[in-house]
Protein backbone atom coordinates (compact mmCIF):
# COMPACT_ATOMS: atom_id res chain seq x y z
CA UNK A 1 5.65 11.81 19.32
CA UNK A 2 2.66 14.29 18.57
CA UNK A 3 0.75 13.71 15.75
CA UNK A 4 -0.54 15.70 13.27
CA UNK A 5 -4.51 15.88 11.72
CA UNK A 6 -3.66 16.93 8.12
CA UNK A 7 -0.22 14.82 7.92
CA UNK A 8 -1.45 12.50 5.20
CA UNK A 9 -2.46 16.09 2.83
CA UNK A 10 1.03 17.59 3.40
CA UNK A 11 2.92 14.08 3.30
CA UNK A 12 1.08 13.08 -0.15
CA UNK A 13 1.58 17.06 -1.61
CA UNK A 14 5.03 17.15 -1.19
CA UNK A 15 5.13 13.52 -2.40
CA UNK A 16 3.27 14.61 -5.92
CA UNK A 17 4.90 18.07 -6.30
CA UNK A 18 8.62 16.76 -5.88
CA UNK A 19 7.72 14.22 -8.57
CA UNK A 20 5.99 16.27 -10.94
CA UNK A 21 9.08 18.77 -11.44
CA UNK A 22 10.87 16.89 -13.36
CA UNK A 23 11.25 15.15 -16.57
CA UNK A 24 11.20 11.45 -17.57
CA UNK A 25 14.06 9.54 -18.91
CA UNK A 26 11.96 10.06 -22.82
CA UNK A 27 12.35 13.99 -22.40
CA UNK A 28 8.86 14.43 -21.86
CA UNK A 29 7.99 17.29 -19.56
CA UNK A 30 6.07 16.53 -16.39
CA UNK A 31 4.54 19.85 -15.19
CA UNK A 32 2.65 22.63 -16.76
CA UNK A 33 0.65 22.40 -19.88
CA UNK A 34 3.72 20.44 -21.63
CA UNK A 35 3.22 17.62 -19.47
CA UNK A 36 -0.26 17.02 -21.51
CA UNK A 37 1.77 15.80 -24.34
CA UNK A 38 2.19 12.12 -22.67
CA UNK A 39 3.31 9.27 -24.49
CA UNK A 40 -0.25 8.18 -25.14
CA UNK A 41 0.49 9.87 -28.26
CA UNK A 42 3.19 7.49 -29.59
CA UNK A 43 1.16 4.41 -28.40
CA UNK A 44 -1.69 2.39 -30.43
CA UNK A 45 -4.91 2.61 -29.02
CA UNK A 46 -6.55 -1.04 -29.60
CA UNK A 47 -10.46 -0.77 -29.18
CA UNK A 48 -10.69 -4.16 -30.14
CA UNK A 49 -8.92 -5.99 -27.50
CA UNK A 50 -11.76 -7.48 -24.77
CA UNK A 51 -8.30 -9.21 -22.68
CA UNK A 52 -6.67 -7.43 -19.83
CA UNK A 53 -4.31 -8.18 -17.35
CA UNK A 54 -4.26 -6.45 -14.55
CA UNK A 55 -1.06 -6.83 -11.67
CA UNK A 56 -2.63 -6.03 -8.03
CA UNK A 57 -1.16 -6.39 -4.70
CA UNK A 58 -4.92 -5.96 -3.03
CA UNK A 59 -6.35 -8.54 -0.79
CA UNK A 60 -7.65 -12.34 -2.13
CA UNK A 61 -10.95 -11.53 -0.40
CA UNK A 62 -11.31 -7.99 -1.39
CA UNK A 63 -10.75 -8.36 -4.87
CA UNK A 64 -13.87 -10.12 -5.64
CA UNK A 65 -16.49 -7.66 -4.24
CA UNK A 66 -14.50 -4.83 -6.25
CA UNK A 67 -14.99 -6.39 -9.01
CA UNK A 68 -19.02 -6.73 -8.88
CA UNK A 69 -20.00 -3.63 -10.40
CA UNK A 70 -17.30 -3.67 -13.04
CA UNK A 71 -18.43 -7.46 -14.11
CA UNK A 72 -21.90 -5.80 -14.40
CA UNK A 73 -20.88 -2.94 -16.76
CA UNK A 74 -18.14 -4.63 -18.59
CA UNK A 75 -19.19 -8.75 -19.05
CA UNK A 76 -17.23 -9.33 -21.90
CA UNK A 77 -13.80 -8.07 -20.80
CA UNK A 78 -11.86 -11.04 -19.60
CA UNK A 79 -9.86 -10.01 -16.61
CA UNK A 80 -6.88 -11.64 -15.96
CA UNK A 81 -5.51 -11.12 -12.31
CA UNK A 82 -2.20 -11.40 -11.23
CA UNK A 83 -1.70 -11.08 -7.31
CA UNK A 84 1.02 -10.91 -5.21
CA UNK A 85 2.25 -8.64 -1.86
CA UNK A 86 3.52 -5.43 -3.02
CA UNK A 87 7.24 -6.32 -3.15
CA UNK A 88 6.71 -9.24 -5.02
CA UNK A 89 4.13 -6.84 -7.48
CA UNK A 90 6.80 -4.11 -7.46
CA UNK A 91 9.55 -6.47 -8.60
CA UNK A 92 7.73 -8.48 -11.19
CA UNK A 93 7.23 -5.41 -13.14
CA UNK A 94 10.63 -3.88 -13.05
CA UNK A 95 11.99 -7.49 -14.50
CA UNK A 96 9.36 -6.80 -16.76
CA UNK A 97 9.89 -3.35 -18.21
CA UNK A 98 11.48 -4.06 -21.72
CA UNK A 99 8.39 -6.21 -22.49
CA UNK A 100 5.47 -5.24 -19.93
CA UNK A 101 2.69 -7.47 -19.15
CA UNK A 102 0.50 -5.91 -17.46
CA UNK A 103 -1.89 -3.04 -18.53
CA UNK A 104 -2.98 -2.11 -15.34
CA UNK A 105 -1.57 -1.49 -11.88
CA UNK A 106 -4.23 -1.78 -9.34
CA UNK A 107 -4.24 -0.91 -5.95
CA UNK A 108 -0.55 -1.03 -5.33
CA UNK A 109 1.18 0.98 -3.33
CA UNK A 110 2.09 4.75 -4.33
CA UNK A 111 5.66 4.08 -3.43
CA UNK A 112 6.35 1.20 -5.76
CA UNK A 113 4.36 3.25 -8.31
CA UNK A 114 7.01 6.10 -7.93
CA UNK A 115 9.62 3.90 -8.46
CA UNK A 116 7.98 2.80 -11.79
CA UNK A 117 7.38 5.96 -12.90
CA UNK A 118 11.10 6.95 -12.36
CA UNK A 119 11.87 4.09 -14.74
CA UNK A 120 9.69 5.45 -17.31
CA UNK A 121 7.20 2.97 -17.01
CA UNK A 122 3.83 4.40 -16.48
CA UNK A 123 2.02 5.95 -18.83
CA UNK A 124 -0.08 9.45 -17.97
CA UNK A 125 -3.79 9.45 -18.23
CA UNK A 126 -6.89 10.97 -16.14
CA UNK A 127 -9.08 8.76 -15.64
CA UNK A 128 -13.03 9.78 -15.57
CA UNK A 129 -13.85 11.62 -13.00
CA UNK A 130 -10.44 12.40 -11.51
CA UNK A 131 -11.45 15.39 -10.21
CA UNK A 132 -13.37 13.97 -7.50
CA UNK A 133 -9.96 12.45 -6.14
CA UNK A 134 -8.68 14.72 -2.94
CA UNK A 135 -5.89 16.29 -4.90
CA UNK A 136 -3.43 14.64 -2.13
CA UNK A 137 -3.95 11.44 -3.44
CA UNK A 138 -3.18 12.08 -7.28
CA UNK A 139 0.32 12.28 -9.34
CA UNK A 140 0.29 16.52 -9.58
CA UNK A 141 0.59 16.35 -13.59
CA UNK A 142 -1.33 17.42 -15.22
CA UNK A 143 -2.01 14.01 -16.86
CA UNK A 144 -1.81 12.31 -13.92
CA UNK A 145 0.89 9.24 -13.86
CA UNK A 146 -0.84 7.69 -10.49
CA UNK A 147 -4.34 8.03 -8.81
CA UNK A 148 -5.28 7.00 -5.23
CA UNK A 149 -8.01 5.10 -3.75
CA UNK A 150 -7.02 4.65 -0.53
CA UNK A 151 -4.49 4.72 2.77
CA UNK A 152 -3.42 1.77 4.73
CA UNK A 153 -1.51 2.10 7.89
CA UNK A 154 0.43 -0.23 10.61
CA UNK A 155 -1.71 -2.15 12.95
CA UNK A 156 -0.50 -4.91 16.13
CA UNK A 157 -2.75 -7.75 16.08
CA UNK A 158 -2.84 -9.53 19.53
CA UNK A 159 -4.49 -12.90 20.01
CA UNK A 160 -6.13 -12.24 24.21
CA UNK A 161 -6.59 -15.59 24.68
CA UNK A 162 -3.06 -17.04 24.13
CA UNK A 163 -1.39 -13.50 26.28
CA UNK A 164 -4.38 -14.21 29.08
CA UNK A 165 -2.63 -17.57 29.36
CA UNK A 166 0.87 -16.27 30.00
CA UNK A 167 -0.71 -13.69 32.33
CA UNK A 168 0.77 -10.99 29.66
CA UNK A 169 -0.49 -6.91 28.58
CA UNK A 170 -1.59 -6.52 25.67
CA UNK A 171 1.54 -3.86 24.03
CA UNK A 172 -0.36 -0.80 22.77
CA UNK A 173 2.89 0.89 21.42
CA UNK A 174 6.04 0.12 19.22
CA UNK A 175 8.21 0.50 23.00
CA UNK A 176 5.97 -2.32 24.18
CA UNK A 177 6.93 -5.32 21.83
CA UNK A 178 10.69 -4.74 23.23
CA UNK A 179 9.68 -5.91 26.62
CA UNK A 180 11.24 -9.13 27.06
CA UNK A 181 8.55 -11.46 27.99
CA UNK A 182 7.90 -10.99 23.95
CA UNK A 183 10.58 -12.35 23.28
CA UNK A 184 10.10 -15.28 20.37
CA UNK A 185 5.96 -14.21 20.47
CA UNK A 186 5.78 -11.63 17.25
CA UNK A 187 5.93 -11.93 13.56
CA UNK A 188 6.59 -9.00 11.12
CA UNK A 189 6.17 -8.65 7.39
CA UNK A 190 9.29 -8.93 5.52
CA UNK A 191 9.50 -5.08 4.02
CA UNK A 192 11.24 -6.34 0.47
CA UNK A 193 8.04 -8.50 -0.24
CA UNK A 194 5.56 -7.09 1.92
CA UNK A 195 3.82 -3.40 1.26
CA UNK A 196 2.98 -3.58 5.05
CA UNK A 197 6.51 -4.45 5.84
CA UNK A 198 7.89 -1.45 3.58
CA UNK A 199 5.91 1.58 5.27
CA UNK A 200 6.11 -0.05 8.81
CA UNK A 201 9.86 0.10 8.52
CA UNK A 202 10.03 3.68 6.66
CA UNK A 203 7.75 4.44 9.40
CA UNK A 204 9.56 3.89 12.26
CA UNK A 205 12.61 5.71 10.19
CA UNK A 206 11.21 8.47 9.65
CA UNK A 207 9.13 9.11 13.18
CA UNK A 208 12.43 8.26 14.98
CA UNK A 209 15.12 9.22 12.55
CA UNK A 210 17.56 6.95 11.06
CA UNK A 211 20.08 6.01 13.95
CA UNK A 212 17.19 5.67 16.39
CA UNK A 213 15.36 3.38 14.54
CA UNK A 214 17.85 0.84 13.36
CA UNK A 215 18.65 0.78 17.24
CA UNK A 216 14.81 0.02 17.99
CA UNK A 217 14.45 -2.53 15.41
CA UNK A 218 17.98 -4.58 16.13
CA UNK A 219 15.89 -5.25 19.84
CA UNK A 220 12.74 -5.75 18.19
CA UNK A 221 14.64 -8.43 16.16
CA UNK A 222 15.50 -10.00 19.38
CA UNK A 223 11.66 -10.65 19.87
CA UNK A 224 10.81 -11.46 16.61
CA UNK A 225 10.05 -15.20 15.26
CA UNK A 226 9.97 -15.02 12.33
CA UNK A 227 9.56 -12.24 9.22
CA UNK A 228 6.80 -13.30 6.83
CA UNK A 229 6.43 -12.31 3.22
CA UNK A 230 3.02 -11.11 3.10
CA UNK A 231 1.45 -7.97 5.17
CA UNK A 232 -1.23 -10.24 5.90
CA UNK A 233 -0.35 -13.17 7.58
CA UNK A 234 1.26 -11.88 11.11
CA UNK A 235 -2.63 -11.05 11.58
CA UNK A 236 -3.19 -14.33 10.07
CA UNK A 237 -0.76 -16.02 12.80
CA UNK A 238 -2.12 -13.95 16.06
CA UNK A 239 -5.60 -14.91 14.68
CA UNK A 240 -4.67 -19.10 15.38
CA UNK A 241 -2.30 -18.48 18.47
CA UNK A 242 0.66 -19.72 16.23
CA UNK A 243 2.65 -16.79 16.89
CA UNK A 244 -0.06 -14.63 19.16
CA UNK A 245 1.44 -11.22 18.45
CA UNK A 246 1.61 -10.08 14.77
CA UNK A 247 2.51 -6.52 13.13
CA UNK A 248 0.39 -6.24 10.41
CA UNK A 249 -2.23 -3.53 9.31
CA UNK A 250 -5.56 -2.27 9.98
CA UNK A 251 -7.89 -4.07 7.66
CA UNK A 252 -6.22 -7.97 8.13
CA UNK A 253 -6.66 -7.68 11.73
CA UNK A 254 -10.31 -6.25 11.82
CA UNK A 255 -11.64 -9.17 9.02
CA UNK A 256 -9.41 -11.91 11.64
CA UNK A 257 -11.86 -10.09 14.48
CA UNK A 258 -14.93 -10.27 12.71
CA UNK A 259 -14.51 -13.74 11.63
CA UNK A 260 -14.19 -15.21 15.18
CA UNK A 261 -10.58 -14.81 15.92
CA UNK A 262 -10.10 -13.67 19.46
CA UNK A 263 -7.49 -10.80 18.67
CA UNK A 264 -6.97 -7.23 19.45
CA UNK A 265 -6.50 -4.88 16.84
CA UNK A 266 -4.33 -2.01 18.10
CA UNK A 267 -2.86 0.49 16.76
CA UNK A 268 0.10 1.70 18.00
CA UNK A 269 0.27 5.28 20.50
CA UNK A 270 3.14 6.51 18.71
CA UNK A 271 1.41 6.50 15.48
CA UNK A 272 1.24 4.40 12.45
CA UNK A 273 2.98 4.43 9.34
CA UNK A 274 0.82 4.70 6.28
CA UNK A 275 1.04 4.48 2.22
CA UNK A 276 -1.65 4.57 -0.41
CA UNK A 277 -3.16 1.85 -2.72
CA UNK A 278 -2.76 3.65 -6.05
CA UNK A 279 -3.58 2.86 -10.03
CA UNK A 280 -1.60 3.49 -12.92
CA UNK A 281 -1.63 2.38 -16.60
CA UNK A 282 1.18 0.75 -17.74
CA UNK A 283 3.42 2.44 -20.76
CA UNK A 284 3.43 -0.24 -23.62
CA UNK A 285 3.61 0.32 -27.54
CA UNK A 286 0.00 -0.43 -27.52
CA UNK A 287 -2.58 1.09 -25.01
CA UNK A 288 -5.68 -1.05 -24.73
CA UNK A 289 -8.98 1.15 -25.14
CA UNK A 290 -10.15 -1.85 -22.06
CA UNK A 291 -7.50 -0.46 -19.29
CA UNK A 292 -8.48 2.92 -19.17
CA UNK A 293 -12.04 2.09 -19.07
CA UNK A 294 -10.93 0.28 -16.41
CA UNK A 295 -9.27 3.07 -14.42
CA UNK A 296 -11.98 4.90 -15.00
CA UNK A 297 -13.86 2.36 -13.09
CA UNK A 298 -11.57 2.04 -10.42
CA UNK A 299 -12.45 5.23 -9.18
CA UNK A 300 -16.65 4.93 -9.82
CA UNK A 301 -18.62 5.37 -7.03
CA UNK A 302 -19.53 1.64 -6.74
CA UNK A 303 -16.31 0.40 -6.14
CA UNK A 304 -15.44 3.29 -3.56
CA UNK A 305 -18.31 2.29 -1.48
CA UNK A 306 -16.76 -1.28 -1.81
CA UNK A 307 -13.27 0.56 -0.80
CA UNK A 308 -14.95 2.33 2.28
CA UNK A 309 -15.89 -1.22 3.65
CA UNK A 310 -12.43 -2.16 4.34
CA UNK A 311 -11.06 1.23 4.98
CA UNK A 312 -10.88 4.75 6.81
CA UNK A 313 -9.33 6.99 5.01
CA UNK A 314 -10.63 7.07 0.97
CA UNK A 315 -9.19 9.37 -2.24
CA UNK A 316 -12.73 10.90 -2.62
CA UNK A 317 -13.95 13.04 0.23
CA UNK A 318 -17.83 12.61 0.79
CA UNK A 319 -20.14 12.88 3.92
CA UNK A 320 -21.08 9.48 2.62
CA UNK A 321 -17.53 7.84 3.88
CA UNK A 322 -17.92 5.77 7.17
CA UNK A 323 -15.43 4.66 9.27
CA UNK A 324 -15.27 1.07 9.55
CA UNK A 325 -16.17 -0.61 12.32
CA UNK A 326 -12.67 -1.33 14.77
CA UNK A 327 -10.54 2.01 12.99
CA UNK A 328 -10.05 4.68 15.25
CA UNK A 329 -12.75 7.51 15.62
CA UNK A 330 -10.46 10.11 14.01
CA UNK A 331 -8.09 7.77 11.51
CA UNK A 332 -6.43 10.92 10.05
CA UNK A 333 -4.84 11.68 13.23
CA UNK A 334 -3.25 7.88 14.01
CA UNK A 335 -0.60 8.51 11.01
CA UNK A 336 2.48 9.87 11.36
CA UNK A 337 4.43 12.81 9.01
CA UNK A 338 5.44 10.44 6.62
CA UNK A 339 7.16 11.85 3.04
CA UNK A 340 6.19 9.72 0.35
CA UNK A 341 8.68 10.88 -2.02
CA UNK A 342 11.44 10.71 0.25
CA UNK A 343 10.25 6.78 1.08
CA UNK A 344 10.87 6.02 -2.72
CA UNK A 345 13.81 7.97 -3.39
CA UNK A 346 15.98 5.79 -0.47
CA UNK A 347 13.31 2.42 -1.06
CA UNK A 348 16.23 0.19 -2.35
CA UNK A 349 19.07 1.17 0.35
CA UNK A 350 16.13 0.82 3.24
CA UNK A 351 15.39 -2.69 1.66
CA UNK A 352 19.27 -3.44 1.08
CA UNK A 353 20.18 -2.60 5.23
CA UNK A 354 17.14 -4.41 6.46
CA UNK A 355 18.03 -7.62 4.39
CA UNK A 356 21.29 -7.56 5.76
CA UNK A 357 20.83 -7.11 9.08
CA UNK A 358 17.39 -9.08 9.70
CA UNK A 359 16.60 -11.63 6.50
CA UNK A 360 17.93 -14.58 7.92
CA UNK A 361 15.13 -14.80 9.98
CA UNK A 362 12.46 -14.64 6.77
CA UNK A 363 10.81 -17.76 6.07
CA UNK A 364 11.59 -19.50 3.14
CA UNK A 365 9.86 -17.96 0.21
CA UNK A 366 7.31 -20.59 -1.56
């Protein structure tokens, strides 16, 4: 399947420009100069209020370095952070939308963000300095409703070591972890809890079309262990030997690598698929001053440095931006034509198929 340089820029436009024609379930335009008039100005801006709470499906051992520079500008803003895997995010806050919690979405996928903002839940506002974000990886209102940091894309972890034993290859592509010696070997994030899981399934739907890939994954079930609920921990798994092949994504398996483990990251020759961590400020009756500063800082230079450590592909373009050590030379051209918009729109039927035909080999959720 050829793949194509500028697919995330023409995934992500069509993603924001299908979105931004409409209106929201208040009435409230979404395009032109209208779409200025956001709810912001039926909400109560508290100055006051030095408490947020912040939902993020980021990584435990990213969060902290983020968070250095803000600390430094902001000491007296208590931040209180609720984590979870990007299902698990995404569902918390739909249970919670007649009496939201959060006042900030951080780095959480821009698929789970669409679905939020199709409930009305998300609240437009342009952050500081929003211009420097690529316009690919912004909500196309003109107050936006979602900004981008970053891209994450489908990875195969391998532990050598425990494959060198059974006198196994290393798979390098999707076709490869149907061979039967695999059999029993691989773990895969659960896509209903897992962010990873989500765009490695829409993925492989929409590089192979629908038909196709239900076919591929009812024999990639057939190898599978065991479906995990976190997009982390099949990297986690290949990293020990538990379970020494593990589909997870880019970053997990390079920090497993660098911290000893004897894996492989690969990613796969058919391409990868690929969402973006995104922010948004929650709609609530009263907007606190603290969570737009916030998302202002989200998008600071500081932090995007901080970004860039653990990933390729950032919101802001600079010839500043490395390429992280174990990504491939030219990251762009590893994902495949993914739509965004069209991931959201059929999200909950995706989920609802996969559940049905694979869950009952999840683990047991904790």
């Amino acid at each position: 399947m050829k793949k194509l340089i500028p697919v995330i820029a023409a995934s992500l436009m069509t993603f924001s420009i299908l979105t931004a024609c409409g209106k929201s379930d208040t009435g409230v335009q979404q395009s032109g100069s209208a779409g200025k008039a956001s709810a912001t100005a039926e909400s109560n801006i508290d100055t006051k209020s030095k408490d947020l709470t912040i939902y993020t499906a980021l990584e435990d051992d990213q969060i902290k370095a983020y968070l250095d520079s803000y600390k430094k500008k902001y000491p007296d803003v208590k931040l209180n952070i609720v984590r979870d895997s990007t299902g698990v995010i995404t569902a918390r806050l739909l249970a919670e939308k007649d009496n939201p919690q959060a006042d900030v979405v951080w780095g959480t996928a821009a698929t789970s963000l669409l679905v939020l903002d199709q409930n009305s839940m998300l609240e437009g506002y342009a952050p500081k300095g929003v211009e420097r974000i690529q316009p690919e990886f912004k909500d196309k209102n003109s107050t936006p409703h979602w900004v981008g940091i970053d891209a994450w894309e489908t990875a195969i972890v391998v532990n050598k070591k425990e494959l060198e034993k059974k006198n196994l290859a290393i798979p390098k592509s999707y076709a490869d972890l149907l061979k039967p010696e695999y059999k029993g070997m691989i773990t895969m994030p659960n896509p209903s809890s897992s962010g990873t899981g989500f765009l490695t399934v829409n993925g492989l739907i929409q590089l192979m079309g629908k038909d196709k890939a239900w076919d591929y994954m009812n024999k990639l079930n057939d190898n599978v262990a065991m479906y995990v609920h976190s997009g982390s921990k099949p990297a986690k798994l290949a990293g020990t030997g538990e379970y020494p092949i593990g589909i997870s994504f880019g970053y997990r398996g390079i920090q497993e690598k660098k911290n000893g483990s004897p894996v492989e990251v690969v990613f796969p020759q058919e391409g990868s698929g690929w969402d973006v961590e995104a922010n948004a400020l929650m709609k609530k009756k009263t907007i606190k001053q603290a969570a737009k500063d916030f998302l202002d800082w989200a998008i600071t230079d500081d932090v995007m440095k901080e970004y860039n450590k653990n990933y390729a592909i950032l919101a802001v373009k600079s010839d500043s931006n490395a390429i992280p050590e174990g990504y491939e030379k030219d990251p762009l051209k590893q994902l495949i034509k993914v739509d965004l918009n069209d991931a959201a729109k059929n999200r909950d039927g995706i989920l609802a198929e996969w559940d049905k035909r694979y869950n009952v080999k999840s683990e047991p959720k904790s």
